[in-house]
C-alpha atoms as a PDB file:
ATOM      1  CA  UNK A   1       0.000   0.000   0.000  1.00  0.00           C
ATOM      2  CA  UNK A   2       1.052   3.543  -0.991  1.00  0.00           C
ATOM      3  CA  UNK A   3       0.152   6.907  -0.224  1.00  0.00           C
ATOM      4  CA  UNK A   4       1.157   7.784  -3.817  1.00  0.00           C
ATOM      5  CA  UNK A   5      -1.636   5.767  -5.449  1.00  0.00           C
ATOM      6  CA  UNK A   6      -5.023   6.684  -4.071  1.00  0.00           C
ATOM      7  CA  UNK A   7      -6.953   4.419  -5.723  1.00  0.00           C
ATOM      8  CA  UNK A   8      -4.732   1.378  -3.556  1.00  0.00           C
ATOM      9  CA  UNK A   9      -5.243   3.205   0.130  1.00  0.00           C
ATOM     10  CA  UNK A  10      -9.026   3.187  -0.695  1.00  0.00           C
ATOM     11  CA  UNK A  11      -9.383   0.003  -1.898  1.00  0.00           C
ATOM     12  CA  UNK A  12      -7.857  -1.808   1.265  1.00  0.00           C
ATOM     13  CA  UNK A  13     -11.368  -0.208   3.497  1.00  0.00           C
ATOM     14  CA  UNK A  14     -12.747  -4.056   2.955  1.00  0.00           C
ATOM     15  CA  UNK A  15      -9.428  -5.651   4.315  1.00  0.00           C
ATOM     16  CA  UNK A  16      -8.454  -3.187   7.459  1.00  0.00           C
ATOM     17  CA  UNK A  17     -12.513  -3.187   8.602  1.00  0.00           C
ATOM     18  CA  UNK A  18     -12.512  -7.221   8.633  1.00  0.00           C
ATOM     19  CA  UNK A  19      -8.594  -7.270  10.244  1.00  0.00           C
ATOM     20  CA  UNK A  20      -6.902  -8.805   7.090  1.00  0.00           C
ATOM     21  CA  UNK A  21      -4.294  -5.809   6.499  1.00  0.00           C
ATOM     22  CA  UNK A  22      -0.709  -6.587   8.685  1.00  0.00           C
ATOM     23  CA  UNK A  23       0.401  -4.060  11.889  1.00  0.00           C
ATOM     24  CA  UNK A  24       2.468  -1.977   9.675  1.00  0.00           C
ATOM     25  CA  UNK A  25      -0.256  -1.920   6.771  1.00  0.00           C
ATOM     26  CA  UNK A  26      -3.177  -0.882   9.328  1.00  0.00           C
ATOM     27  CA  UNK A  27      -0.894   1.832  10.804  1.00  0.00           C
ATOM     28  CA  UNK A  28      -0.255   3.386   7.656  1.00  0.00           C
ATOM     29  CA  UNK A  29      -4.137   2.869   6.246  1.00  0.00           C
ATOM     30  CA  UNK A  30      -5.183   4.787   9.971  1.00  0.00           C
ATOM     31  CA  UNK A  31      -2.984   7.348   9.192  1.00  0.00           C
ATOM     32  CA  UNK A  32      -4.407   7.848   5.564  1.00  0.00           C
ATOM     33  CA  UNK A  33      -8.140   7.778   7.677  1.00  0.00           C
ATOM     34  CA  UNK A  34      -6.860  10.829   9.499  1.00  0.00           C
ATOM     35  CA  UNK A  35      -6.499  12.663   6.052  1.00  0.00           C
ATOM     36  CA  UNK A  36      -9.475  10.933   3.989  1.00  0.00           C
ATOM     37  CA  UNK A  37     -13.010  11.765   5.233  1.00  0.00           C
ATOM     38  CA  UNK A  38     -14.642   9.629   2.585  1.00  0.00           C
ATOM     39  CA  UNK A  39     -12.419   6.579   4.029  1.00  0.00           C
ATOM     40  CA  UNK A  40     -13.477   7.158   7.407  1.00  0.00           C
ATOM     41  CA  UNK A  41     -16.885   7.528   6.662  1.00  0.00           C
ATOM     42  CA  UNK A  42     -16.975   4.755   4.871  1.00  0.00           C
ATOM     43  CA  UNK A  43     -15.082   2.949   7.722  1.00  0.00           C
ATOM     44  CA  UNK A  44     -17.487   4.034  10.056  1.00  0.00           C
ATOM     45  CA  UNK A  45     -21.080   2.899   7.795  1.00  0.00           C
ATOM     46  CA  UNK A  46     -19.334  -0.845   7.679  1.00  0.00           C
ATOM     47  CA  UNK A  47     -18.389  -1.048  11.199  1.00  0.00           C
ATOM     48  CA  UNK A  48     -21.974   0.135  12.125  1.00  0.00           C
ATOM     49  CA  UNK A  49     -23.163  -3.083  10.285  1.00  0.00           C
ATOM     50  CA  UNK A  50     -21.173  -5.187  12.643  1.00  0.00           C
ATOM     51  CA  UNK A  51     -22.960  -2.918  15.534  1.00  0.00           C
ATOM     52  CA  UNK A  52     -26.484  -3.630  14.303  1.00  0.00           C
ATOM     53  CA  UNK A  53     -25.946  -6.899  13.513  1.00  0.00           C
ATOM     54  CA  UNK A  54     -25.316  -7.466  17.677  1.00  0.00           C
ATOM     55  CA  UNK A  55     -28.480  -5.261  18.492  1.00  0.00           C
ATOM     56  CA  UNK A  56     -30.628  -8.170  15.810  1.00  0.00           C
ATOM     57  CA  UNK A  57     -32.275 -11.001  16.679  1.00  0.00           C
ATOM     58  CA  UNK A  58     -29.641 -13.644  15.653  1.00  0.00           C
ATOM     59  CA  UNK A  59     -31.268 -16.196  12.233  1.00  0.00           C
ATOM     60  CA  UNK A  60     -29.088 -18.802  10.738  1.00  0.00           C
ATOM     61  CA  UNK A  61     -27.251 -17.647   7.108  1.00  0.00           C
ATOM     62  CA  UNK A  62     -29.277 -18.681   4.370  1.00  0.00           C
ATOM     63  CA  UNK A  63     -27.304 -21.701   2.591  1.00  0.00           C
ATOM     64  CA  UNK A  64     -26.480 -19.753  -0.519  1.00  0.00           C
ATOM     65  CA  UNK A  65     -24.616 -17.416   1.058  1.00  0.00           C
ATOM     66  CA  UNK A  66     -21.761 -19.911   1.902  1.00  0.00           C
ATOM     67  CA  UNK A  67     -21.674 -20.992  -1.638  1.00  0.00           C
ATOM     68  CA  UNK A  68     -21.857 -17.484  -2.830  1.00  0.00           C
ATOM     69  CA  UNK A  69     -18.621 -16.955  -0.348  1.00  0.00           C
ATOM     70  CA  UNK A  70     -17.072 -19.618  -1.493  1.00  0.00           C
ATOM     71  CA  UNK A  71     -16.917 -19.465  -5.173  1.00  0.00           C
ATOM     72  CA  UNK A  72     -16.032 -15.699  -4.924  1.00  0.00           C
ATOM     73  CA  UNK A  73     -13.130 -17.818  -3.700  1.00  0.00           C
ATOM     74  CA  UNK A  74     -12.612 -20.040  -6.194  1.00  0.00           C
ATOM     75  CA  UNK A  75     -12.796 -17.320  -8.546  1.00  0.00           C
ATOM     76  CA  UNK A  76      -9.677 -15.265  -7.275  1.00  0.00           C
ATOM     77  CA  UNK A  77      -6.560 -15.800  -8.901  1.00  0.00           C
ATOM     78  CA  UNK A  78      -3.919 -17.521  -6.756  1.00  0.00           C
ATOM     79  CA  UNK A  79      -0.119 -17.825  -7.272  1.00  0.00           C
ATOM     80  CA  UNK A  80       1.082 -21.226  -7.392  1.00  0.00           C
ATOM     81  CA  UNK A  81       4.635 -21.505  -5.412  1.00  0.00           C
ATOM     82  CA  UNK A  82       6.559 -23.164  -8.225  1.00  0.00           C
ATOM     83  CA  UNK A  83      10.471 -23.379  -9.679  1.00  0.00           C
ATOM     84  CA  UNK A  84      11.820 -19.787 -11.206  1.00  0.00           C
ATOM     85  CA  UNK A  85      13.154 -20.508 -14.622  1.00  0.00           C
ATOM     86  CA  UNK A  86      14.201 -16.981 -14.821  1.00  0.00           C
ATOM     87  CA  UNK A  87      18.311 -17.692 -13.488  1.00  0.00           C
ATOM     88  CA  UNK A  88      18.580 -13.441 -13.092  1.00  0.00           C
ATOM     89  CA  UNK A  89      16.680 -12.715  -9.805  1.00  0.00           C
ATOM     90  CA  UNK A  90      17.823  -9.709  -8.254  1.00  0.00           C
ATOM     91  CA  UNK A  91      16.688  -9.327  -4.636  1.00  0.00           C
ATOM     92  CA  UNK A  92      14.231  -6.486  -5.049  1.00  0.00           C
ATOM     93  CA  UNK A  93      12.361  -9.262  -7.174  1.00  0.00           C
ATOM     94  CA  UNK A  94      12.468 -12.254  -4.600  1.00  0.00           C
ATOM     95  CA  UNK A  95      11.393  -9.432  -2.303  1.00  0.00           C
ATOM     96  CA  UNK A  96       8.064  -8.665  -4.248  1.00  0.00           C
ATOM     97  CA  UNK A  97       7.667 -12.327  -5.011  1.00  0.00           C
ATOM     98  CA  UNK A  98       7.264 -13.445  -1.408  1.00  0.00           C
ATOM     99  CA  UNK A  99       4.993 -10.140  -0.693  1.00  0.00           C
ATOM    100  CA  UNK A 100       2.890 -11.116  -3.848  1.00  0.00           C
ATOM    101  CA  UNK A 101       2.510 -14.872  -2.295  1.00  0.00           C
ATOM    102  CA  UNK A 102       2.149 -14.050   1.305  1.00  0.00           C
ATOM    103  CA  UNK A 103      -0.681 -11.350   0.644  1.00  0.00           C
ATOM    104  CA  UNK A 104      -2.949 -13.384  -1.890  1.00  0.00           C
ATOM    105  CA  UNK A 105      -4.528 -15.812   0.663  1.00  0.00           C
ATOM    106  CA  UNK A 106      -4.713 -12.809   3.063  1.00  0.00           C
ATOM    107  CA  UNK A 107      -6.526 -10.556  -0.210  1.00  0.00           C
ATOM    108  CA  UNK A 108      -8.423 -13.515  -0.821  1.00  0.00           C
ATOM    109  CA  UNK A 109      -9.792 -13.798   2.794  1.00  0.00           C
ATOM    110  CA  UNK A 110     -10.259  -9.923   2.934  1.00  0.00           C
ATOM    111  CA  UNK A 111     -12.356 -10.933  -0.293  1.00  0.00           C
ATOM    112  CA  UNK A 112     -14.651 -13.243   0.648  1.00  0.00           C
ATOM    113  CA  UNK A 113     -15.187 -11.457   4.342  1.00  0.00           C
ATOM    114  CA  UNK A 114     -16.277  -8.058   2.556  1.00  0.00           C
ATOM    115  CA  UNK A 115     -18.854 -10.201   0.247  1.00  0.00           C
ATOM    116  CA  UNK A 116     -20.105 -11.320   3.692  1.00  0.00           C
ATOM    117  CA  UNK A 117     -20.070  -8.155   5.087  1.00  0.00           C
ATOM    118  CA  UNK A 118     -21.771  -6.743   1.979  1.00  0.00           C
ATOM    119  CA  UNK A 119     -24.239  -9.343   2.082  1.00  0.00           C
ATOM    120  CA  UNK A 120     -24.970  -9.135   5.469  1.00  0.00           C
ATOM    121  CA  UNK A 121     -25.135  -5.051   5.367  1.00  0.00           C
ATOM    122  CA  UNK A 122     -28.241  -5.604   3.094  1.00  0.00           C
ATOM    123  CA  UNK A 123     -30.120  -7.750   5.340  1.00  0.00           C
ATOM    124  CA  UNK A 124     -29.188  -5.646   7.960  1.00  0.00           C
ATOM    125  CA  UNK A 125     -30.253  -2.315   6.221  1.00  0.00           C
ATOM    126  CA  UNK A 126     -33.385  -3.675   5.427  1.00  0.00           C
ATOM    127  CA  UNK A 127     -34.261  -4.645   8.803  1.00  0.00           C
ATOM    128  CA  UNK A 128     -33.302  -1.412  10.374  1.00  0.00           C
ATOM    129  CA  UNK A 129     -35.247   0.751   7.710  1.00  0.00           C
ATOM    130  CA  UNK A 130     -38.701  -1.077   8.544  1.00  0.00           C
ATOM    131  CA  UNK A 131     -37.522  -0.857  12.181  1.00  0.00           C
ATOM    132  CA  UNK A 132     -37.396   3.064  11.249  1.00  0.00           C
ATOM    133  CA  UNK A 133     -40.696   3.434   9.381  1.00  0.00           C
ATOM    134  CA  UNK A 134     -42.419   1.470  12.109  1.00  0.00           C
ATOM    135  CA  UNK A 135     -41.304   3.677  14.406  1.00  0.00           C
ATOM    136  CA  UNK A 136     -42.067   6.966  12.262  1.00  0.00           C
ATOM    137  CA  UNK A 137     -45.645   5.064  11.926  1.00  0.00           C
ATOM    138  CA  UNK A 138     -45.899   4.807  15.740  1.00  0.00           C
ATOM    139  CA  UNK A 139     -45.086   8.117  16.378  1.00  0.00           C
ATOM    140  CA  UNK A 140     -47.693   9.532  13.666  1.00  0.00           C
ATOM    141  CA  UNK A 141     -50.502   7.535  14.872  1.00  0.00           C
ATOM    142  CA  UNK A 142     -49.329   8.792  18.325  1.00  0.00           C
ATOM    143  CA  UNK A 143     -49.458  12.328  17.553  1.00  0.00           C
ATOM    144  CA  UNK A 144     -52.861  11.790  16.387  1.00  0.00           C
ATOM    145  CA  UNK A 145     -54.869   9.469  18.842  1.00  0.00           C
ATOM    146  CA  UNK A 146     -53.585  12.352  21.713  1.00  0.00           C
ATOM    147  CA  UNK A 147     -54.633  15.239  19.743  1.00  0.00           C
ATOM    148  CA  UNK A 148     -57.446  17.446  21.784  1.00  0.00           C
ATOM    149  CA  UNK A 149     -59.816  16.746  19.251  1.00  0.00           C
ATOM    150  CA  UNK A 150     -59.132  13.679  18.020  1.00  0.00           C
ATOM    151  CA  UNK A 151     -62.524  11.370  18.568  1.00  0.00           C
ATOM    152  CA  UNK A 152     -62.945   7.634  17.708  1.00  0.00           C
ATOM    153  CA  UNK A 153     -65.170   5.436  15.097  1.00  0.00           C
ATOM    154  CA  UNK A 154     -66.085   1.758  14.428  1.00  0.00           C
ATOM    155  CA  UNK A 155     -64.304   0.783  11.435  1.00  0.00           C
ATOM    156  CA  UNK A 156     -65.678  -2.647  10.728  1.00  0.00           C
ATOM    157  CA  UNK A 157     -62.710  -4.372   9.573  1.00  0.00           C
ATOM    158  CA  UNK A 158     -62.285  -7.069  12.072  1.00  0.00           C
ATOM    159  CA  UNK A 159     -62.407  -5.528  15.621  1.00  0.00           C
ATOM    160  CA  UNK A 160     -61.021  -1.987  14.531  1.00  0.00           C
ATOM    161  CA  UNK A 161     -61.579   1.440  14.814  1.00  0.00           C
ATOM    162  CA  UNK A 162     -60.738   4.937  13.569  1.00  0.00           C
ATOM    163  CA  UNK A 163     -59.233   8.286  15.197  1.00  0.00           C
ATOM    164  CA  UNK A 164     -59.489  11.424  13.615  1.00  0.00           C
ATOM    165  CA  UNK A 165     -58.030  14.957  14.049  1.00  0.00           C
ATOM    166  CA  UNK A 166     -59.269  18.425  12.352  1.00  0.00           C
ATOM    167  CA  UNK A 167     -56.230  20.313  14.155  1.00  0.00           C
ATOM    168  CA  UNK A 168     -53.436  17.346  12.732  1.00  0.00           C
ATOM    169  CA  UNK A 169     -55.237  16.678   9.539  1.00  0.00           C
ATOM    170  CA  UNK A 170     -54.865  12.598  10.005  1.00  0.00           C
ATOM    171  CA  UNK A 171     -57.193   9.816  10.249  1.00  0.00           C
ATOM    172  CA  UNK A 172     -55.774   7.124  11.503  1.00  0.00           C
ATOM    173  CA  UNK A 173     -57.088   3.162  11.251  1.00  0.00           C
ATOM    174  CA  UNK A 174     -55.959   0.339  13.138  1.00  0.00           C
ATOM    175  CA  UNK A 175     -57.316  -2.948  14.903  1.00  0.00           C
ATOM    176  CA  UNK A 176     -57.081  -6.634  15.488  1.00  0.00           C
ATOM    177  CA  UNK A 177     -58.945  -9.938  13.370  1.00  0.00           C
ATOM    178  CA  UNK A 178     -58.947  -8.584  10.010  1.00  0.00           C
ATOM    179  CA  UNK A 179     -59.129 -10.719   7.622  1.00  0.00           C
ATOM    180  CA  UNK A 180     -56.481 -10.882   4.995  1.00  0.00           C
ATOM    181  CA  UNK A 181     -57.695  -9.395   1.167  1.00  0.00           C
ATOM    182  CA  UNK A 182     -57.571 -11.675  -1.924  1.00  0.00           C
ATOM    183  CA  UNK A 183     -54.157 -12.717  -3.223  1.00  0.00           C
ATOM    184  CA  UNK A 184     -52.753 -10.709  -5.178  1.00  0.00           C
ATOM    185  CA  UNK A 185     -55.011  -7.788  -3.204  1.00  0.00           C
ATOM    186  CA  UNK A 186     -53.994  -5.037  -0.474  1.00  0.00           C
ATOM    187  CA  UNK A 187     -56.563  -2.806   1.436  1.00  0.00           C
ATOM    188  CA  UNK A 188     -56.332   0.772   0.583  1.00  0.00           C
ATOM    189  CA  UNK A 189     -58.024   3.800   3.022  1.00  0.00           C
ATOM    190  CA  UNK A 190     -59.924   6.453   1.236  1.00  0.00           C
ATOM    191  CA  UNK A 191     -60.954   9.871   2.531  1.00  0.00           C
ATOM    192  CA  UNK A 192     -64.862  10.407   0.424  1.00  0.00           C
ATOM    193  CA  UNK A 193     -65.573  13.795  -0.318  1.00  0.00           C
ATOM    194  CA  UNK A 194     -68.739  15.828  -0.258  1.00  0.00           C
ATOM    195  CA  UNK A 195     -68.333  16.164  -4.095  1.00  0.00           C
ATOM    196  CA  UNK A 196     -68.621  12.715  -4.859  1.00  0.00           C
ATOM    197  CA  UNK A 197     -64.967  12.488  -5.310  1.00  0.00           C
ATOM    198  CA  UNK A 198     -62.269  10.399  -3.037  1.00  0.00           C
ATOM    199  CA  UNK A 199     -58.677  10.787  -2.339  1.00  0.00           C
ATOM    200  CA  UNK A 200     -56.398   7.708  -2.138  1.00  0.00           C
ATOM    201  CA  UNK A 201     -54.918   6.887   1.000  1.00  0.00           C
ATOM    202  CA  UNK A 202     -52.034   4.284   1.682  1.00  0.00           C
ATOM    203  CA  UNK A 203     -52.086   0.404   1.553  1.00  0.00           C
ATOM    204  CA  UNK A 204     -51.829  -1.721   4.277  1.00  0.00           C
ATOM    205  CA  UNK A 205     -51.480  -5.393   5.034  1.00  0.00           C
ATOM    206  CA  UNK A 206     -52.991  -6.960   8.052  1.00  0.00           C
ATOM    207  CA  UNK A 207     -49.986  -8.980  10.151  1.00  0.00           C
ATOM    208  CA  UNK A 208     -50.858 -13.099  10.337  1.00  0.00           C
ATOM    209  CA  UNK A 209     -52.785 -12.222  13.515  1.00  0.00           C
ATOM    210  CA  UNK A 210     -54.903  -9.665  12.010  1.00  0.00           C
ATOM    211  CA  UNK A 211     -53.651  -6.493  13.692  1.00  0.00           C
ATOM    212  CA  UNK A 212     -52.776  -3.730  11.153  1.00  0.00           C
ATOM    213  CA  UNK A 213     -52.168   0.093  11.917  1.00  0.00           C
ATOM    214  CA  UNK A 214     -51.880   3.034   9.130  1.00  0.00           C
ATOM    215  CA  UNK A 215     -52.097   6.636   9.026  1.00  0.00           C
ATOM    216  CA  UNK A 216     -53.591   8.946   6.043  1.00  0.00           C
ATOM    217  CA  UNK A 217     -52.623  12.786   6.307  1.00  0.00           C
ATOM    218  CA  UNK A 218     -54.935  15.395   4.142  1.00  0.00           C
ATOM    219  CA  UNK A 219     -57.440  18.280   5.460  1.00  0.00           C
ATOM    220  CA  UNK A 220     -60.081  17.021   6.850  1.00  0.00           C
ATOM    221  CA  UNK A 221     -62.348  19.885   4.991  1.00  0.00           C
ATOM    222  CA  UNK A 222     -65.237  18.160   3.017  1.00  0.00           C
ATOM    223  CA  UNK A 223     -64.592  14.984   4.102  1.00  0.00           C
ATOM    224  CA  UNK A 224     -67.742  13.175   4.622  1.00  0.00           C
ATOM    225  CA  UNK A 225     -66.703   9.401   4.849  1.00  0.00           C
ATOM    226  CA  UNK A 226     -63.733   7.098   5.117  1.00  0.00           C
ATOM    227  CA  UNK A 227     -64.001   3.980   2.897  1.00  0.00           C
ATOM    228  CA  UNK A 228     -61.619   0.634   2.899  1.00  0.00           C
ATOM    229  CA  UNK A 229     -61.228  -1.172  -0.447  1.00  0.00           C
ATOM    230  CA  UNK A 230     -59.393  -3.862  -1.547  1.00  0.00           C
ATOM    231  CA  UNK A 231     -57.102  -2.860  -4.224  1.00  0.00           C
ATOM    232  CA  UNK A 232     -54.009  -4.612  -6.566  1.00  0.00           C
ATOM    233  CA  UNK A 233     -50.793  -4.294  -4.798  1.00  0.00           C
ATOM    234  CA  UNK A 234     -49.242  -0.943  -4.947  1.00  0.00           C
ATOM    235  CA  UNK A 235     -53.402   0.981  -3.825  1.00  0.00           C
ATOM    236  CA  UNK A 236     -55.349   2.650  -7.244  1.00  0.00           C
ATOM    237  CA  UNK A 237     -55.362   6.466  -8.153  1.00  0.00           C
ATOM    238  CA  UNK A 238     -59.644   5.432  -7.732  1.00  0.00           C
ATOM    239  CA  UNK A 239     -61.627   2.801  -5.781  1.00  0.00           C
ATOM    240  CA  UNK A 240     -61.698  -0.439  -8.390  1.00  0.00           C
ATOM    241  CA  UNK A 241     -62.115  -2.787  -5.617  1.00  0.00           C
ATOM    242  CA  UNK A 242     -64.688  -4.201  -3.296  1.00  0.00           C
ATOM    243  CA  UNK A 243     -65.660  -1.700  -0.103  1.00  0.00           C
ATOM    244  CA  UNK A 244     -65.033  -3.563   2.739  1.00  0.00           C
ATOM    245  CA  UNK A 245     -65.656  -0.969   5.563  1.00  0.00           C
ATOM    246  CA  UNK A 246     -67.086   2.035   5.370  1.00  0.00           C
ATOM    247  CA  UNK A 247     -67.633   5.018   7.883  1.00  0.00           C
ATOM    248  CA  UNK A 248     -69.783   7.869   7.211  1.00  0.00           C
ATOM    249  CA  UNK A 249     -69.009  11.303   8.914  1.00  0.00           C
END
């Protein structure tokens, strides 16, 4: 590793984050972390992975993932110790030539442990940015249930109910037992104007036990129902489905 080519320092991240890089080599990569703040970050976002991963509820690998590890492997070029025909060897060569086979297992293990770590860091991200829109959900529905003026309705879908608020301009619906739509099918809240005309709200799926909680932000002016429908996946810019709760105002 050199400080004179950039595009080396940055590429050896993978290696020093998963301990593969020697004493010496770490040393010098920390001291190019003190200069680079793109390296650092980026030394940072894949050590956080490790973090989360501890904070997770622990589930085996899936089984590809050790084959996927193992013919990244299999894939990387490896020297193959083997008689120098070449009689002119000055040191400075035998030099480079023992680096060159010392540090390919070590690359090779840096390899494989950043394709886990990659892999991994997916999962991982994916699980913490549901963790985050539940919570943002949570603290929406919150914010509305406590509002002074928020006041409750029977929905009808399963044993639910829902809370509205002129001041936050939310409705909110949530409840236990419903029943889960048609394959293929998501419910989709609707706010029903006075003019005949409805505004889409989001889709939601009930969980296996039937709870379900979602949150639909719009004025509340004109409103003079709120309608569930069963819709394809990704809701409808119009009701096309079947109405299966409906609450008028």
């Amino acid at each position: 590793m050199t400080e004179s080519n950039g595009a080396d320092v940055h590429a050896l991240i993978g290696p020093y984050v998963v301990g593969a890089l020697s004493p010496a080599e770490a040393a010098e990569f920390e001291a190019h972390l003190a200069e680079c703040s793109a390296c650092a970050a980026e030394v940072t976002s894949l050590r956080e992975v490790t973090v989360t991963l501890a904070d997770a509820e622990a589930t085996p690998p899936p089984a590809s993932l050790r084959s996927s590890v193992m013919a990244a492997i299999g894939t990387t070029a490896q020297v193959t110790p083997g008689p120098v025909e070449t009689p002119e060897v000055t040191p400075v060569d035998e030099v480079s030539e023992r680096r060159a086979r010392k540090m390919w297992p070590r690359i090779a293990v840096a390899a494989a442990s950043v394709l886990v770590l990659a892999a991994v860091g997916i999962g991982v991200g994916s699980a913490y940015q549901q963790r985050q829109q539940t919570r943002a959900l949570e603290h929406d529905v919150m914010m509305v249930t406590t509002a002074p003026d928020a006041h409750a309705m029977d929905l009808g879908l399963g044993q639910s109910h829902l809370v509205m608020s002129d001041s936050m301009g939310a409705v909110v619906a949530m409840g236990d037992n419903a029943p889960m739509p048609a394959s293929g099918m998501e419910y989709q809240l609707w706010l029903m104007m006075e003019d005949g005309s409805s505004h889409p709200g989001p889709t939601f799926m009930p969980h296996s036990d039937g709870e379900f909680m979602t949150v639909m932000s719009a004025p509340m002016d004109g409103v003079v129902g709120v309608a569930v429908t069963e819709e394809p996946a990704g809701g409808s810019p119009a009701p096309t489905g079947q109405t299966v709760a409906l609450v008028h105002l």
